[in-house]
Protein backbone atom coordinates (compact mmCIF):
# COMPACT_ATOMS: atom_id res chain seq x y z
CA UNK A 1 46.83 -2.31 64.89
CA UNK A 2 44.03 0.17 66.17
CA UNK A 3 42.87 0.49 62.44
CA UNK A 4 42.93 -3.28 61.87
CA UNK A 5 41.10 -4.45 65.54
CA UNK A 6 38.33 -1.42 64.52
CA UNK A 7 37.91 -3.01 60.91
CA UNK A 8 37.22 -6.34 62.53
CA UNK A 9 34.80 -5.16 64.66
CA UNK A 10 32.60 -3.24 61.98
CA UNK A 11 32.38 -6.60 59.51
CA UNK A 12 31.74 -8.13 63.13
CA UNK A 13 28.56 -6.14 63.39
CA UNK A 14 27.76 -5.65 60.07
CA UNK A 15 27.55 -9.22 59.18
CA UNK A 16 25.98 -10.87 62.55
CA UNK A 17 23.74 -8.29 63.00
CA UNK A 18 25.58 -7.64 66.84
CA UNK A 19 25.18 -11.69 67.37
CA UNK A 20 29.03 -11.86 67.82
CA UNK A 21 30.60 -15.23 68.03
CA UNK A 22 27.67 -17.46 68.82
CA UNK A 23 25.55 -15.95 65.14
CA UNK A 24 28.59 -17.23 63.50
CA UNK A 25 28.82 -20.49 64.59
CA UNK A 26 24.89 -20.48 64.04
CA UNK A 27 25.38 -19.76 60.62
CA UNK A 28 28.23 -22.57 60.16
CA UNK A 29 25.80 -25.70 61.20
CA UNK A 30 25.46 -28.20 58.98
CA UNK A 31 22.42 -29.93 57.66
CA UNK A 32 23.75 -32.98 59.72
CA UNK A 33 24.50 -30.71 62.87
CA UNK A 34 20.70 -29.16 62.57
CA UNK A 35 19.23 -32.87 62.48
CA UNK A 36 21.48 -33.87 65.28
CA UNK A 37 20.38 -31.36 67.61
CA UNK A 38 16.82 -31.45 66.46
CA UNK A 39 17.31 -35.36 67.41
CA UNK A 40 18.41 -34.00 70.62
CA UNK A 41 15.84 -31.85 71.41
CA UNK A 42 13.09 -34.24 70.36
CA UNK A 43 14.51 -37.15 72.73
CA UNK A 44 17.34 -38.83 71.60
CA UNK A 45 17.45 -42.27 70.74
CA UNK A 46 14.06 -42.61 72.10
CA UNK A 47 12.65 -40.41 68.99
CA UNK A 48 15.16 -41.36 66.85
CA UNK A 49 14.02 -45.08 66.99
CA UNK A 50 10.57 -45.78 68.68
CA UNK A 51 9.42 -48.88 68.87
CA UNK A 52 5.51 -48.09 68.74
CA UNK A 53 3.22 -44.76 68.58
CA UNK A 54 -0.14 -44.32 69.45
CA UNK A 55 -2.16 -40.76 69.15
CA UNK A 56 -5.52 -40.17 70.16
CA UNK A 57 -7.51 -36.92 69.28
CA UNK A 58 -9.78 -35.42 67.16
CA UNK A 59 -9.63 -33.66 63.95
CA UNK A 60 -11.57 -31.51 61.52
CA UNK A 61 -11.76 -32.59 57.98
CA UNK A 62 -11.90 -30.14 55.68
CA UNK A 63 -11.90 -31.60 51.41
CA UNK A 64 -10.33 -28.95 48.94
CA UNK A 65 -9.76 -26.95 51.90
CA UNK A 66 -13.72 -25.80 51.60
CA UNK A 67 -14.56 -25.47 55.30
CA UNK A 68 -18.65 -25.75 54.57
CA UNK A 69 -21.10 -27.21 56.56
CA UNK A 70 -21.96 -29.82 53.44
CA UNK A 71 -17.77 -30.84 53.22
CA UNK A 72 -16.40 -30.07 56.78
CA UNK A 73 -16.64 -32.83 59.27
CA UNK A 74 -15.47 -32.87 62.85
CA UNK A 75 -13.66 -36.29 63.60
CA UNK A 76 -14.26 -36.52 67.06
CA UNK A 77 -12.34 -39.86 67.44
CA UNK A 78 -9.26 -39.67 65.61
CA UNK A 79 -6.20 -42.72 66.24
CA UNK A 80 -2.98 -43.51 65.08
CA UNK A 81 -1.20 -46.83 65.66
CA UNK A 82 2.46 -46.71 64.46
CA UNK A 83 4.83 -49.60 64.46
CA UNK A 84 7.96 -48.26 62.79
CA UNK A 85 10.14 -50.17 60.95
CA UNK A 86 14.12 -50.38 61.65
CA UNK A 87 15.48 -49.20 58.99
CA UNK A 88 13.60 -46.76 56.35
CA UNK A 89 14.60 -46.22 52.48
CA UNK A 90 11.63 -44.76 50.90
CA UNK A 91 10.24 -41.42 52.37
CA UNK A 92 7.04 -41.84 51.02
CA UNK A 93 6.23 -45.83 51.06
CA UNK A 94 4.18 -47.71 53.86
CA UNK A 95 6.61 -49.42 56.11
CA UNK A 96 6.54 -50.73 59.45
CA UNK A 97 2.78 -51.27 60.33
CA UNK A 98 0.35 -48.27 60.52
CA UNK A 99 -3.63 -47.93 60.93
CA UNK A 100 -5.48 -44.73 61.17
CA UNK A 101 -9.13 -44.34 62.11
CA UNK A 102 -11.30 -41.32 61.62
CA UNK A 103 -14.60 -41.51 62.94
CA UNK A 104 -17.85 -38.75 63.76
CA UNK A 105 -20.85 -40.23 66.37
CA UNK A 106 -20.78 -43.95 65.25
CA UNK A 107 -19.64 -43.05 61.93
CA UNK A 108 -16.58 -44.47 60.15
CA UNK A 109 -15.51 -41.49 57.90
CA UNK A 110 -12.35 -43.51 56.93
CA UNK A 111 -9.94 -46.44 58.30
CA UNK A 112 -6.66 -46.89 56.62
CA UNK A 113 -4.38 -50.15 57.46
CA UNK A 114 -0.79 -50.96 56.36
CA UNK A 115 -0.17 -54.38 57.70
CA UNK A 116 3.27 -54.38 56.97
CA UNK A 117 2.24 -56.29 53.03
CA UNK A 118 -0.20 -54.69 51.81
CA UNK A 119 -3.08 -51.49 52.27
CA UNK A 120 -6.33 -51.82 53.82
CA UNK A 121 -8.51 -48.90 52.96
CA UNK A 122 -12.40 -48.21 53.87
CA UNK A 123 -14.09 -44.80 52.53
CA UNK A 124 -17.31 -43.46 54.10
CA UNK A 125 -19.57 -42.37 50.30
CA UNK A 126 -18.57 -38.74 51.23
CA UNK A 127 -14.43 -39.54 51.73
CA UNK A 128 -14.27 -41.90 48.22
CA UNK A 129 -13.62 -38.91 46.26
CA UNK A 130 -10.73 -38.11 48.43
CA UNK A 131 -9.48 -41.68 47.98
CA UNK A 132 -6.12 -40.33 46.41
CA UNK A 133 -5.46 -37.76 48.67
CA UNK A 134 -5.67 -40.33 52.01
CA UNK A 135 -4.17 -43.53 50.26
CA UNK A 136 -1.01 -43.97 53.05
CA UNK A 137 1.75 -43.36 49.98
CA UNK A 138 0.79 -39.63 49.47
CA UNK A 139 0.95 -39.00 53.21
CA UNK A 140 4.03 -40.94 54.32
CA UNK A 141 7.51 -38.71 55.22
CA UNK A 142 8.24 -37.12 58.43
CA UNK A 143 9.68 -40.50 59.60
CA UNK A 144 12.45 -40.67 57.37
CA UNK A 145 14.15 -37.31 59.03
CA UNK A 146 14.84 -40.42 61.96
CA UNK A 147 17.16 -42.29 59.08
CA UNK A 148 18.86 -38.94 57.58
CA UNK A 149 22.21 -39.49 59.10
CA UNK A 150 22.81 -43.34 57.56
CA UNK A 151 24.98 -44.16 54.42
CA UNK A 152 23.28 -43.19 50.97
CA UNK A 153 21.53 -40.25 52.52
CA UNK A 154 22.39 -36.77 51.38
CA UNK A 155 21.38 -33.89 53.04
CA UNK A 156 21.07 -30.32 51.98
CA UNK A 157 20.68 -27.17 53.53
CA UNK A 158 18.09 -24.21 51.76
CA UNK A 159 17.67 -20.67 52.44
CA UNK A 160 15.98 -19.86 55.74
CA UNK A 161 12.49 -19.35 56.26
CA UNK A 162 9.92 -18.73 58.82
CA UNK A 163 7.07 -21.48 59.23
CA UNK A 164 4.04 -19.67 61.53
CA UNK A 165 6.35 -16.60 61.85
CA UNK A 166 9.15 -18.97 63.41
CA UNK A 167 12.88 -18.91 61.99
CA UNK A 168 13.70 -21.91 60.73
CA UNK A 169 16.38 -23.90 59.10
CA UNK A 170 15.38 -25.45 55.52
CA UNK A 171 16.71 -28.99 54.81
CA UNK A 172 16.40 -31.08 52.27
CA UNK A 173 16.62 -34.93 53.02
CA UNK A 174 17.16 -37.16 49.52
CA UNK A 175 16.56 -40.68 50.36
CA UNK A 176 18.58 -43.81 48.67
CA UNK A 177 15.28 -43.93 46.61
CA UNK A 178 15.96 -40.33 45.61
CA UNK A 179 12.89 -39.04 46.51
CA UNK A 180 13.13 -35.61 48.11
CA UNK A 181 11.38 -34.60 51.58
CA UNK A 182 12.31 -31.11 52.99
CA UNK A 183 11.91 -30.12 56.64
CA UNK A 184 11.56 -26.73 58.41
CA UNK A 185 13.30 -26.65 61.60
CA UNK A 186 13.08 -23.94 64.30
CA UNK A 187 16.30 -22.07 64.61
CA UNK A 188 15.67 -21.00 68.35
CA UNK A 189 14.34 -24.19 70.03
CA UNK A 190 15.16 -26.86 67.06
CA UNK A 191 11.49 -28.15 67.17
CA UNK A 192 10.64 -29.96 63.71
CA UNK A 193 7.66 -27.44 62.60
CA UNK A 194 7.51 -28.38 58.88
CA UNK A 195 7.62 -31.11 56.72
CA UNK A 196 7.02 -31.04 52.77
CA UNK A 197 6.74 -33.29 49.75
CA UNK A 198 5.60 -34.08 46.39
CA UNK A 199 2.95 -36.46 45.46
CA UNK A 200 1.10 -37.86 42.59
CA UNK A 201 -1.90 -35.95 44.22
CA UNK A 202 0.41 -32.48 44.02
CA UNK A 203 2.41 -30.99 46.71
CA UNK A 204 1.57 -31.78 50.41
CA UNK A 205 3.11 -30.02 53.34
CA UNK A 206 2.63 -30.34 57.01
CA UNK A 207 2.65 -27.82 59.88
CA UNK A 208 3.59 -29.22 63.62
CA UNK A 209 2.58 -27.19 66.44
CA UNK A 210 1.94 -27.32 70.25
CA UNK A 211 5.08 -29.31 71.34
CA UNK A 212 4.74 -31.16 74.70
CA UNK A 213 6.92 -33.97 75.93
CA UNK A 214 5.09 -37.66 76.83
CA UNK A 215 4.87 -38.12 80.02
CA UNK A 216 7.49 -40.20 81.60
CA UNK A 217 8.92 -40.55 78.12
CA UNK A 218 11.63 -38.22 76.54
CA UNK A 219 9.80 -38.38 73.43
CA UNK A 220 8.84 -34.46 71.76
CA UNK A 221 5.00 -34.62 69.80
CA UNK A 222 3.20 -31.85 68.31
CA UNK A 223 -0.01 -31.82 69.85
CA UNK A 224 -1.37 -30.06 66.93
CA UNK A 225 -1.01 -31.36 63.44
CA UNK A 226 -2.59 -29.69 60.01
CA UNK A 227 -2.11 -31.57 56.83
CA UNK A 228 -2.02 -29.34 53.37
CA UNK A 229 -2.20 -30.27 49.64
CA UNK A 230 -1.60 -27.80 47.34
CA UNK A 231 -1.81 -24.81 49.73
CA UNK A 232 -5.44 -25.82 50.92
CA UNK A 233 -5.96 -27.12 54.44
CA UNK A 234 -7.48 -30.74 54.56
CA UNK A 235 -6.91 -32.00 57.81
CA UNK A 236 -6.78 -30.19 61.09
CA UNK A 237 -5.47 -32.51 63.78
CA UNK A 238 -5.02 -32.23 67.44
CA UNK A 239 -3.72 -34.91 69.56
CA UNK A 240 -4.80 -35.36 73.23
CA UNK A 241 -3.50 -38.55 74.28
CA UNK A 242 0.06 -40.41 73.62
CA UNK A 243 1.75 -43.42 73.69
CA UNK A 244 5.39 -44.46 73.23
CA UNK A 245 6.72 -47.74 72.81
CA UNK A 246 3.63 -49.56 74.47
CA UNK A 247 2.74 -52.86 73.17
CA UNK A 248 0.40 -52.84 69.91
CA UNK A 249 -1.45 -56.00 69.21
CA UNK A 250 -1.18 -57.27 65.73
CA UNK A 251 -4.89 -57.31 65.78
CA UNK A 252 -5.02 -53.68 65.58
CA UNK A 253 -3.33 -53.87 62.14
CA UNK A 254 -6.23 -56.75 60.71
CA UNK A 255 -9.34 -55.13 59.03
């Protein structure tokens, strides 16, 4: 009996690392138990299905990742307006109704428009070669982690990894369109710090950082946002203002 309760307590150690019962029930979760409680943590139904977005910030573009005075631009007025659709099939297809606008001084540098039919896109000269990598379809996919627990989803959970030295859970989210989107969530505080993807422009991956809750909302956002294709750093994003489920005017979403 002494031999056997001694035995149980080595593998004990040995395999959680001195976590005891709590490591092991860690290491159980589910893809669909990680999402939950990331759902959780971000706000609940709230998150899960918003109504309406708005961000407001500035960013610094940055083309091929070449961070030169001729290529690097800062964006000091930089907007989202986000109506999101109800239900979501296609990770990395327009939906809902979106607009982004990225302008320097009284510059447009670009303005991108999904009206919920069809895309809107304007180019400053210096952004049209670039026209592939900020068309809406190469950039669309965090959203549909909100629709990962309906019928016809399948989930999959990867080997850990760290994103920005955090621990974090690796899941892979196939929608009914069978595309593939794959998430990186923080194992600690369940804060969704990564999001990845391929696209017809090569593969794009996103890092989240500098959580903060809305104010008077319970609705999680990154406050920081940078936007990668093929390893190279594009788009450096950091959000200042936010807006949850506020009236948008459909004239937002006209050119």
């Amino acid at each position: 009996m002494y031999k056997t309760t001694l035995s149980f307590l080595l593998v004990q150690i040995l395999f959680l690392g001195g976590g005891g019962l709590f490591s092991l029930q860690a290491q159980q979760m589910t893809a669909q138990e990680i999402l939950r409680k990331a759902t959780d943590v971000a706000g609940g139904e709230t998150w899960q299905s918003p109504k309406t977005l708005v961000l407001k910030g500035d960013a610094d573009i940055t083309p091929m990742g070449l961070a030169d005075a001729k290529n690097k631009i800062h964006l000091d007025k930089y907007a989202l307006y986000r109506v999101f659709p109800p239900y979501n099939d296609d990770a990395h297809k327009a939906n809902g109704k979106v607009r982004f606008d990225a302008n320097y001084g009284d510059s447009t540098y670009f303005k991108l428009i999904f009206d919920g039919k069809k895309n809107n896109m304007f180019l400053a000269e210096r952004a049209k070669p670039y026209a592939k990598q900020f068309n809406l379809s190469n950039n669309f996919g965090f959203s549909i982690i909100r629709f990962a627990d309906k019928p016809d989803f399948e989930t999959l959970l990867l080997a850990d990894d760290q994103v920005e030295g955090f621990p974090c859970y690796i899941i892979k989210i196939i929608d009914p369109k069978k595309n593939v989107t794959v998430f990186g969530i923080d194992k600690k505080k369940f804060y969704i710090r990564m999001v990845a993807f391929n696209t017809e422009v090569g593969f794009h991956h996103r890092i989240y950082s500098d959580f903060t809750k809305v104010k008077n909302v319970n609705f999680l956002q990154p406050q920081r946002l940078r936007i990668y294709f093929e390893g190279l750093k594009w788009v450096d994003i950091h959000w200042k203002e936010f807006f949850v489920n506020e009236v948008i005017d459909d004239k937002v979403f006209e050119n």
